[in-house]
N, C-alpha and C. Protein backbone atom coordinates (compact mmCIF):
# COMPACT_ATOMS: atom_id res chain seq x y z
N UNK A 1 -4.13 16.26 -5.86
CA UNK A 1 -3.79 15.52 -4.65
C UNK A 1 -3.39 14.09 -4.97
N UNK A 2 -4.04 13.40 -6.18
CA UNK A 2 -3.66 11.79 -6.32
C UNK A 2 -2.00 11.81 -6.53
N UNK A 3 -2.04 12.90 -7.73
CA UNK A 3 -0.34 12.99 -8.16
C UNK A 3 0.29 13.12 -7.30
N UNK A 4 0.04 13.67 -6.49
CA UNK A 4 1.15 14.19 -5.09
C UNK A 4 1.74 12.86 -4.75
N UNK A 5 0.17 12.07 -4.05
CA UNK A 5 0.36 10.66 -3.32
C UNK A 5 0.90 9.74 -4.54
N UNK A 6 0.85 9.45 -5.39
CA UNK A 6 1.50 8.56 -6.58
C UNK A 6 2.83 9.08 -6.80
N UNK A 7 3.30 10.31 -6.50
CA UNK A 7 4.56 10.64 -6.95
C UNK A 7 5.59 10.38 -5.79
N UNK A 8 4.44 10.58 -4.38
CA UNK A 8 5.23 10.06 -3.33
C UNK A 8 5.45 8.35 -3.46
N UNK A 9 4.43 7.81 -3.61
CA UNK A 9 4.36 6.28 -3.74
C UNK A 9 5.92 5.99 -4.68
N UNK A 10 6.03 6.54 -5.29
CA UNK A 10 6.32 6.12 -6.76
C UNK A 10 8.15 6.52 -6.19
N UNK A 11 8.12 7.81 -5.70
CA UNK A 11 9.36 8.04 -4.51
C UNK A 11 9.98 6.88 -3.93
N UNK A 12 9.11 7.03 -3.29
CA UNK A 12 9.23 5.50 -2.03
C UNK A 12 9.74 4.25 -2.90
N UNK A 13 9.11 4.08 -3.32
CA UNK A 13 9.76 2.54 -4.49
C UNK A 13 10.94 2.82 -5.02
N UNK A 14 11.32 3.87 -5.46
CA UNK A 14 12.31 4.22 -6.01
C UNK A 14 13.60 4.19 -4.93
N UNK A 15 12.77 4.80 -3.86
CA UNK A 15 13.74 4.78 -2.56
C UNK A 15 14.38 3.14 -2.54
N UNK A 16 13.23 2.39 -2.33
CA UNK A 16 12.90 1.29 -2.02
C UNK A 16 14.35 0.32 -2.66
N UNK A 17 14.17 0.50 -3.81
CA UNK A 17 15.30 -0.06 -4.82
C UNK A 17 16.44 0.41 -4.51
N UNK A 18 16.75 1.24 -4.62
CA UNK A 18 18.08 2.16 -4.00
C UNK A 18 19.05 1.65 -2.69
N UNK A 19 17.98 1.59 -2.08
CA UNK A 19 18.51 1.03 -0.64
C UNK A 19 18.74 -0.33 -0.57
N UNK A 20 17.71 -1.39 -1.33
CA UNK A 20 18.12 -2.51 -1.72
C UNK A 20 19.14 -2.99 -2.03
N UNK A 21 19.55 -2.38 -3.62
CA UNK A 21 20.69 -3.12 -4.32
C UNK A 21 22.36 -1.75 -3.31
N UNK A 22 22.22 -0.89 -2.33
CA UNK A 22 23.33 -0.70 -1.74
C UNK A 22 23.55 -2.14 -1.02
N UNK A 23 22.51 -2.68 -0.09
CA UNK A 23 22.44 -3.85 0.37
C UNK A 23 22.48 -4.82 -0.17
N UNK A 24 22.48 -5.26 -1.22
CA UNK A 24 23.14 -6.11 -1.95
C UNK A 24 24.68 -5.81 -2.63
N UNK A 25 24.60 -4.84 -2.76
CA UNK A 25 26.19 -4.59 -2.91
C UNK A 25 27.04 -4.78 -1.77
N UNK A 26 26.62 -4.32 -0.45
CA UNK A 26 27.74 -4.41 0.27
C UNK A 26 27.64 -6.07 1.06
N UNK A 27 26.59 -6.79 0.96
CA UNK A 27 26.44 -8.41 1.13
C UNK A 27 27.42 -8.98 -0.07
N UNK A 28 27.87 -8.66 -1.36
CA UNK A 28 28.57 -8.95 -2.21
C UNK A 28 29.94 -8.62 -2.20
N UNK A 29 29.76 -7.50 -1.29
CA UNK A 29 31.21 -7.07 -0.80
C UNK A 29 31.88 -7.84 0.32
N UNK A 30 31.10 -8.05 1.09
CA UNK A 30 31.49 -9.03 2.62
C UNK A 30 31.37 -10.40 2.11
N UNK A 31 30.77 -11.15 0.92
CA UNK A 31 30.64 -12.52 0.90
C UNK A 31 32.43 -12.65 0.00
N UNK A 32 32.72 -11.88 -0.40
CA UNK A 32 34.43 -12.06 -1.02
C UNK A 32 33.99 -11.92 -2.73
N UNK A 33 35.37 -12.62 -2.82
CA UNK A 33 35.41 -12.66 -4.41
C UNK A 33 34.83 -14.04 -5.23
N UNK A 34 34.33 -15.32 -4.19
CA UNK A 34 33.46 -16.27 -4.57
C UNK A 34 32.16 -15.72 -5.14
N UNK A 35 31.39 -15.02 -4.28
CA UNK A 35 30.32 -14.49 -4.56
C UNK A 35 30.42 -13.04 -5.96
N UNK A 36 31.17 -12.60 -5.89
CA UNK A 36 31.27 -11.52 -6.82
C UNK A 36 31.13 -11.31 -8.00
N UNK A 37 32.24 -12.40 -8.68
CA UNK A 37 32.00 -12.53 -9.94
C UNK A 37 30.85 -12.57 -11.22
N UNK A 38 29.93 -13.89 -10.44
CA UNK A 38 28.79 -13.93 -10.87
C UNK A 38 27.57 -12.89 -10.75
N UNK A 39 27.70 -12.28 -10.05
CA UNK A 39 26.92 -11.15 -9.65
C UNK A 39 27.50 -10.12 -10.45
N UNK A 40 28.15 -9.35 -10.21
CA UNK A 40 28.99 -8.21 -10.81
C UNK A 40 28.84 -8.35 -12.49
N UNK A 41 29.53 -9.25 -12.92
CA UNK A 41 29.87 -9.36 -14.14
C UNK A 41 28.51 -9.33 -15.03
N UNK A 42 27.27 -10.17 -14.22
CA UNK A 42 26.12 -10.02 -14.87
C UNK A 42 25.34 -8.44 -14.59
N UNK A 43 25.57 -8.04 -14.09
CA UNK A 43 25.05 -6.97 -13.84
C UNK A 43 25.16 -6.09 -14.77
N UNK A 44 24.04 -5.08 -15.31
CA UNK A 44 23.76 -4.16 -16.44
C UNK A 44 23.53 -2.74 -15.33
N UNK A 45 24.19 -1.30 -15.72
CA UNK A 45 23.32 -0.58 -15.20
C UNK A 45 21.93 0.24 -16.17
N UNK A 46 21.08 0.56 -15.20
CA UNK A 46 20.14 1.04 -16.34
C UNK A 46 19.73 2.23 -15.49
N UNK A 47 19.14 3.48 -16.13
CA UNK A 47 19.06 4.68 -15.91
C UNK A 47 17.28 4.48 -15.33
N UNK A 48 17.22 4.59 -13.67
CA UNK A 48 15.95 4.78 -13.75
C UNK A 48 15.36 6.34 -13.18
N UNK A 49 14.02 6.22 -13.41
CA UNK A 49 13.75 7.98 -12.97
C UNK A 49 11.87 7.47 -13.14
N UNK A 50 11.72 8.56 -12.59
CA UNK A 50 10.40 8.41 -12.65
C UNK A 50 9.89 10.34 -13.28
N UNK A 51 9.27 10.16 -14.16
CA UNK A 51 8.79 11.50 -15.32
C UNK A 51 6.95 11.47 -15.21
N UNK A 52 6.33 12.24 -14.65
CA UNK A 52 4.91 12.89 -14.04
C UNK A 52 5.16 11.28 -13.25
N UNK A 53 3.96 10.35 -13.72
CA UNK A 53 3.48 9.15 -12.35
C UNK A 53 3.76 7.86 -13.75
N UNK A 54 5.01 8.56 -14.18
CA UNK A 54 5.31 7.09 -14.97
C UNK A 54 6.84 6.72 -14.49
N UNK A 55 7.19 5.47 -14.17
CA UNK A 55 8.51 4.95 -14.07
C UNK A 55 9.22 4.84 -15.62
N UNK A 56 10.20 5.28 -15.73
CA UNK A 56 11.34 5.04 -16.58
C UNK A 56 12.48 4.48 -16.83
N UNK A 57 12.56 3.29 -17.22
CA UNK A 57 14.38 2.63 -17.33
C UNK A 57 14.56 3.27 -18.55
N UNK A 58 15.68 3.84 -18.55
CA UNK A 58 16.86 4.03 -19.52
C UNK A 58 15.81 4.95 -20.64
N UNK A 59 14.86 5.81 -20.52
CA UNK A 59 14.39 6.52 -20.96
C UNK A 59 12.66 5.80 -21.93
N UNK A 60 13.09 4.42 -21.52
CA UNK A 60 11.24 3.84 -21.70
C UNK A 60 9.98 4.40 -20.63
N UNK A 61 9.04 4.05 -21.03
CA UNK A 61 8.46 4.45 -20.19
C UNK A 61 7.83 2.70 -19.85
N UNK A 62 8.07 2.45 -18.64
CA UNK A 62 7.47 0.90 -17.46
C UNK A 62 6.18 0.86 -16.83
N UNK A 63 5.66 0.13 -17.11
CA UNK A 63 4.11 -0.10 -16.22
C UNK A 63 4.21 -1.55 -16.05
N UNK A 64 4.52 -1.43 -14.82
CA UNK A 64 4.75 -2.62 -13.60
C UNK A 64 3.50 -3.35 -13.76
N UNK A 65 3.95 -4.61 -13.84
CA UNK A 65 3.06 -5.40 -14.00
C UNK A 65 3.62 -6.97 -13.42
N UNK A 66 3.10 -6.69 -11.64
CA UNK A 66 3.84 -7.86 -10.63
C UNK A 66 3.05 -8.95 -10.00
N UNK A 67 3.97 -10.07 -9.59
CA UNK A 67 3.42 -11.03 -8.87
C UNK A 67 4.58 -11.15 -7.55
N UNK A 68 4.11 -11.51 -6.69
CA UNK A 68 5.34 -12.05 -6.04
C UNK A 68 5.34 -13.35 -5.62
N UNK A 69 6.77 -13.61 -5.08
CA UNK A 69 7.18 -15.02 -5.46
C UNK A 69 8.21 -14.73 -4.37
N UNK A 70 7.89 -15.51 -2.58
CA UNK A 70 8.42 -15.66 -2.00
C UNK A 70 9.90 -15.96 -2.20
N UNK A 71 11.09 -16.40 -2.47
CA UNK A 71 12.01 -17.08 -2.46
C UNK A 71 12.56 -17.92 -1.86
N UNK A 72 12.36 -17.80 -0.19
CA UNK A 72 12.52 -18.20 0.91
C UNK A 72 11.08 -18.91 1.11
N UNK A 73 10.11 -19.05 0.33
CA UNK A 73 9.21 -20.29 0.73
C UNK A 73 9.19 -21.41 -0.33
N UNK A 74 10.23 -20.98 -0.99
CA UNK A 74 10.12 -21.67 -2.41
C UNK A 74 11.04 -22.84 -2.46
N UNK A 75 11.24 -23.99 -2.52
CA UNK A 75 12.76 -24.50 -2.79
C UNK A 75 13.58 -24.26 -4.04
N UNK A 76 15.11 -23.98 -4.24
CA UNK A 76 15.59 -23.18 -5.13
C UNK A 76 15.52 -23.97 -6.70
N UNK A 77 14.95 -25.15 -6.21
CA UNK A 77 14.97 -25.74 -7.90
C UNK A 77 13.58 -25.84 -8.41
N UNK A 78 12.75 -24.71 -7.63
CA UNK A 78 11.29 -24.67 -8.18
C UNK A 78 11.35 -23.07 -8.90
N UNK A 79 12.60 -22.38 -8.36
CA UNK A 79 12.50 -21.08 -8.85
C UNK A 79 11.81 -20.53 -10.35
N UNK A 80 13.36 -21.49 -11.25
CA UNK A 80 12.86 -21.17 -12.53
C UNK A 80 11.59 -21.35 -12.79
N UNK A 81 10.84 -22.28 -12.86
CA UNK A 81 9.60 -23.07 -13.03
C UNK A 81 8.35 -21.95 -12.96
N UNK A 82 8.81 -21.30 -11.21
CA UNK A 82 7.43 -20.66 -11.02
C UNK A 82 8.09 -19.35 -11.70
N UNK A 83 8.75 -18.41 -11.93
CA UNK A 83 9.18 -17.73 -12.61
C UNK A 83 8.83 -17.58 -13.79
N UNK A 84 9.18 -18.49 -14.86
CA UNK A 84 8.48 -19.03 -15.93
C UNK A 84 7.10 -18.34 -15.80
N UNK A 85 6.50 -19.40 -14.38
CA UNK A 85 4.55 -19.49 -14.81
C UNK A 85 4.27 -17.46 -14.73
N UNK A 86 5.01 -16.96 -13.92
CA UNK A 86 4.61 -15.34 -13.93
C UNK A 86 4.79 -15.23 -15.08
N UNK A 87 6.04 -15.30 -16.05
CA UNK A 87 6.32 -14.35 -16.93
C UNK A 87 4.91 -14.75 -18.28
N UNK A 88 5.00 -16.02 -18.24
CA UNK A 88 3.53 -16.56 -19.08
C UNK A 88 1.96 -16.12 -18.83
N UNK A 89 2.00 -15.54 -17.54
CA UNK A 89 0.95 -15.13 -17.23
C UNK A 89 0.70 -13.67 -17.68
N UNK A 90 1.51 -13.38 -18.15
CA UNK A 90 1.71 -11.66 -18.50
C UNK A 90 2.48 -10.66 -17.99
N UNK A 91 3.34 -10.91 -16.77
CA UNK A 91 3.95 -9.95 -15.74
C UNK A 91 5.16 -10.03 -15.76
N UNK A 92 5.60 -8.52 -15.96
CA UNK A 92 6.90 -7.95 -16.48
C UNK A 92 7.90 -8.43 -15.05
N UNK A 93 6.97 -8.10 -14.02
CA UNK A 93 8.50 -8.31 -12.28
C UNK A 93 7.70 -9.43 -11.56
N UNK A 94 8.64 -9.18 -10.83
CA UNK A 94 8.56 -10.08 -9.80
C UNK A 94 8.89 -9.39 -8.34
N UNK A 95 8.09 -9.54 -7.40
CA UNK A 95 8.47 -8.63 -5.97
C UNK A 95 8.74 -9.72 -4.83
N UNK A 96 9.52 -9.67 -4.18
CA UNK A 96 10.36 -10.40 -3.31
C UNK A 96 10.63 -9.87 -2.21
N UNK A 97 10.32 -10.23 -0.64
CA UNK A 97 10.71 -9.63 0.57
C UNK A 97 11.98 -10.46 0.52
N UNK A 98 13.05 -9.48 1.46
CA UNK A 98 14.54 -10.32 1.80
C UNK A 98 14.49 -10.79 3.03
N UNK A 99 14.33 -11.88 3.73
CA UNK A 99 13.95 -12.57 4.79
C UNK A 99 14.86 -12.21 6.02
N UNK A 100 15.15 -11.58 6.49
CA UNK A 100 16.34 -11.57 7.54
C UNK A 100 16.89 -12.88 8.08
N UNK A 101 15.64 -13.30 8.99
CA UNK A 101 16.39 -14.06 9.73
C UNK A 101 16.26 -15.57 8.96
N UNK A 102 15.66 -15.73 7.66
CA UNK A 102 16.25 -16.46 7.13
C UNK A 102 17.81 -16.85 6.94
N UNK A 103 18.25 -15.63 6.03
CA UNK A 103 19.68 -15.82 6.23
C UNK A 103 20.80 -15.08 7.55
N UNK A 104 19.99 -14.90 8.64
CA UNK A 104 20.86 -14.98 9.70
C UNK A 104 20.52 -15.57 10.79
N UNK A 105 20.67 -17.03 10.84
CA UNK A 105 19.79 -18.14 11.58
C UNK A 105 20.62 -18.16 13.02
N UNK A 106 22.37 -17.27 12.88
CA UNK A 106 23.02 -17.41 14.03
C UNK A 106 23.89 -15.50 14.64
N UNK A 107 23.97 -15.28 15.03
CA UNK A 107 24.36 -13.67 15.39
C UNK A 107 25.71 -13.84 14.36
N UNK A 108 25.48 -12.96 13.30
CA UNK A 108 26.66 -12.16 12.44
C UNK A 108 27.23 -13.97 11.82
N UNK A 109 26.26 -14.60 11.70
CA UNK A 109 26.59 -15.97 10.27
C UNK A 109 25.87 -15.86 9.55
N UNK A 110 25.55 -15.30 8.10
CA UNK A 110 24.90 -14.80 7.46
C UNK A 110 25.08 -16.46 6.07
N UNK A 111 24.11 -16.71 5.52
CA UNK A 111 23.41 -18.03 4.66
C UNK A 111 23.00 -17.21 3.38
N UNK A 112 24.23 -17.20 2.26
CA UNK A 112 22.93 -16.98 0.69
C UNK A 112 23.77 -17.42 -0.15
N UNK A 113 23.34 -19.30 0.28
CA UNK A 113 24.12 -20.85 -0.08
C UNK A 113 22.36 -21.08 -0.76
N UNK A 114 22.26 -22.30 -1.55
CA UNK A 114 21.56 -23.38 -1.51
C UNK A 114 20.25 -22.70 -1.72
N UNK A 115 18.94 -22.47 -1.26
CA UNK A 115 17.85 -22.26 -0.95
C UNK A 115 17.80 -20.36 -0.50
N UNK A 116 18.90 -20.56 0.06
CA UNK A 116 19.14 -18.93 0.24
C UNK A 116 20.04 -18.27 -0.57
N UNK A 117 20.09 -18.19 -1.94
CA UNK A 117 21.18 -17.88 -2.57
C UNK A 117 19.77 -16.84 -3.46
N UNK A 118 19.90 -15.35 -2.76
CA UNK A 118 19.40 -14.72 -3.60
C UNK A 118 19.51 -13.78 -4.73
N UNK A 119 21.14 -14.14 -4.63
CA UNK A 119 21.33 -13.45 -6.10
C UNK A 119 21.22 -14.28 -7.44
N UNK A 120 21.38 -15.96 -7.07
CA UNK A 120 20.79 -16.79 -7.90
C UNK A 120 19.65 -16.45 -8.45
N UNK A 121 18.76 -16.40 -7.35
CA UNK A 121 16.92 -15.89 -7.53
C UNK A 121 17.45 -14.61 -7.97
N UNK A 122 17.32 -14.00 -8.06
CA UNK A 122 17.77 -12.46 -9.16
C UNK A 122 18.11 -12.79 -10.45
N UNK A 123 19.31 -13.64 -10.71
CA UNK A 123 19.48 -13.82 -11.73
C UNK A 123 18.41 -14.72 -13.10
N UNK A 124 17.95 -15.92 -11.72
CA UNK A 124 16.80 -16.64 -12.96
C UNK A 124 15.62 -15.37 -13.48
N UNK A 125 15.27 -14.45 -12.24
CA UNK A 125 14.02 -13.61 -13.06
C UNK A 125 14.89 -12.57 -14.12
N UNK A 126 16.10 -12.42 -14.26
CA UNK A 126 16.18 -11.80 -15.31
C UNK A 126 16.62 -12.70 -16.27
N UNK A 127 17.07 -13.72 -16.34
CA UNK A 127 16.98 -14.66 -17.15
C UNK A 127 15.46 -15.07 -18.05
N UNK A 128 14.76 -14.77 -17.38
CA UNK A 128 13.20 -15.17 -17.52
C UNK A 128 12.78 -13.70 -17.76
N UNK A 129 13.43 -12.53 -18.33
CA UNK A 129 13.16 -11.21 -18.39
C UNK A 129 11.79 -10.57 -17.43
N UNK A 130 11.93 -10.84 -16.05
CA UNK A 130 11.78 -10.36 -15.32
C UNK A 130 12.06 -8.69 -13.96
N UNK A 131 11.67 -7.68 -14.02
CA UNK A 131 12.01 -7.07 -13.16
C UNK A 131 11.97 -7.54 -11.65
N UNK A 132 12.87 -6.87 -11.28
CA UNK A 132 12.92 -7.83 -9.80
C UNK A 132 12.18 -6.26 -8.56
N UNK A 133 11.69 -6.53 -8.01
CA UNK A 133 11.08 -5.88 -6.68
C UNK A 133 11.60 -5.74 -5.47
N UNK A 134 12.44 -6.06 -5.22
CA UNK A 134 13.57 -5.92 -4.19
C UNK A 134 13.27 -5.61 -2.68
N UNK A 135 12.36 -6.41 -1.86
CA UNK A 135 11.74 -6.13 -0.26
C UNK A 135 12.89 -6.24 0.94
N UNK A 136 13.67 -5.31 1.05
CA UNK A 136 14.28 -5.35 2.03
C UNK A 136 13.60 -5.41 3.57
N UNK A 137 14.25 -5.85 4.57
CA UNK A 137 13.25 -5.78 5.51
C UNK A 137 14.46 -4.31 6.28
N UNK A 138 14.57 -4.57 7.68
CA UNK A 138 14.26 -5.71 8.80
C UNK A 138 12.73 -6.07 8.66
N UNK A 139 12.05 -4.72 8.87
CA UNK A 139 10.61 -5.68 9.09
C UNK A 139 9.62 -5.77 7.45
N UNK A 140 9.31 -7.10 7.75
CA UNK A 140 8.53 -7.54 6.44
C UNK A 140 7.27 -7.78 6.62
N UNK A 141 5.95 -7.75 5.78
CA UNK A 141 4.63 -8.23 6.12
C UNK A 141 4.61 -9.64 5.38
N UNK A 142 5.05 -10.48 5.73
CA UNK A 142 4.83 -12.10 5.05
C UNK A 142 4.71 -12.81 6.22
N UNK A 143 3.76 -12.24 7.16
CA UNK A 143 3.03 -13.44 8.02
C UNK A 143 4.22 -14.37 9.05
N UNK A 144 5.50 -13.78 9.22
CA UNK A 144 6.55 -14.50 9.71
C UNK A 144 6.63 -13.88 11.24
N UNK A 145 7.43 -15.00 12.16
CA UNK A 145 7.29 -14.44 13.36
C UNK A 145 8.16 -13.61 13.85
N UNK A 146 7.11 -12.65 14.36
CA UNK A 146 7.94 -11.66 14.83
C UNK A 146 8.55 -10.67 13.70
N UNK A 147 7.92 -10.53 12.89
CA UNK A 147 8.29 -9.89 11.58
C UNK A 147 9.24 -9.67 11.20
N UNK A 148 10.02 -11.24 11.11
CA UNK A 148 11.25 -11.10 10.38
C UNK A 148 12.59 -10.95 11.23
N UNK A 149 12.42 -10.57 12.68
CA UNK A 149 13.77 -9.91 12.85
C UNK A 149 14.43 -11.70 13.87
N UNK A 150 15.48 -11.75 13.61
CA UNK A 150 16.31 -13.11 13.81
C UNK A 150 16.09 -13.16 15.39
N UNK A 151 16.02 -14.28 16.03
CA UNK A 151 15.65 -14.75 17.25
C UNK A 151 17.26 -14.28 17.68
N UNK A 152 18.34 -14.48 17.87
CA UNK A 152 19.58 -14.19 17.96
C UNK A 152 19.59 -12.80 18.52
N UNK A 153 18.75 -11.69 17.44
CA UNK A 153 18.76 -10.63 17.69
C UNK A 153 17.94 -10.01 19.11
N UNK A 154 16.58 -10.52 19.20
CA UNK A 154 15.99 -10.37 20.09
C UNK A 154 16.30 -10.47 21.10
N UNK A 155 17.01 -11.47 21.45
CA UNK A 155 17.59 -12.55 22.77
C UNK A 155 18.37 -11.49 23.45
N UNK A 156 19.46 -11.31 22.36
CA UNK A 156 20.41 -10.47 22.91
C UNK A 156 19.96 -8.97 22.83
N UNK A 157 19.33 -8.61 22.54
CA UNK A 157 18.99 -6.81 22.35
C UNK A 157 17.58 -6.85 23.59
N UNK A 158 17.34 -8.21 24.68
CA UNK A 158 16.32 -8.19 25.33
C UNK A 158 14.68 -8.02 24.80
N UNK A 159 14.54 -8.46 23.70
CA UNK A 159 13.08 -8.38 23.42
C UNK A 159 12.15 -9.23 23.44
């Protein structure tokens, strides 16, 4: 019965990622060819899978070993820094919720400039050989109001 629930868990994350970086692909697709380059070009693919209740890149076997590290509570020139202090502390990733209404502060004006530039933050934790954790929302558990979903949205969808 544990394997079952760990293989589902272990599913789910996998899901988890999947659905992420489509959503980051197609935010890379709508931000143009400014945003692209840097993203794209750095980008590696790697073969993941999960074999009994172990995760696998590219045929290693991974044992996650995370902290997380808001992004959106962070200012972007503290990134590297605290990044750094994880990877010194012993921990292979890093897990990250994607804030919604952070970067959609206005209906369909979407922000990932400056402080919200999270493919920047992607890039320093693998710079800092970090795995990244990838928290898509809409809804997120980081204590935010209304869990995440943009005031814009509410207003107009009556909630």
């Amino acid at each position: 019965m544990v394997q079952t629930g760990m293989r589902v868990r272990g599913c789910w994350v996998v899901f988890q990622a999947v659905v992420a970086c489509s959503l980051i692909l197609e935010l890379v697709q709508a931000q143009g060819p400014s945003l692209q380059p840097s993203v794209v070009q750095s980008a590696k693919m790697h073969n993941i899978s999960i074999v009994g209740d172990s995760f696998m890149i590219d045929g290693q076997p991974l044992h996650i070993l995370s902290g997380s590290l808001h992004y959106f509570r962070v200012p972007a020139v503290y990134w590297k820094d605290r990044l750094h202090k994880l990877k010194a502390a012993g921990l292979n990733s890093v897990a990250t919720y994607v804030e919604w209404s952070f970067h959609e502060t206005e209906e369909r004006q979407y922000s990932f400039e400056g402080d919200r530039d999270l493919a920047a933050f992607v890039r320093l934790a693998a710079e800092e050989g970090l795995h990244v954790l990838l928290r898509p929302g809409p809804y997120i558990c980081a204590e935010r109001d209304l869990v995440n979903i943009p005031e814009v949205v509410r207003v107009n969808k009556g909630h």
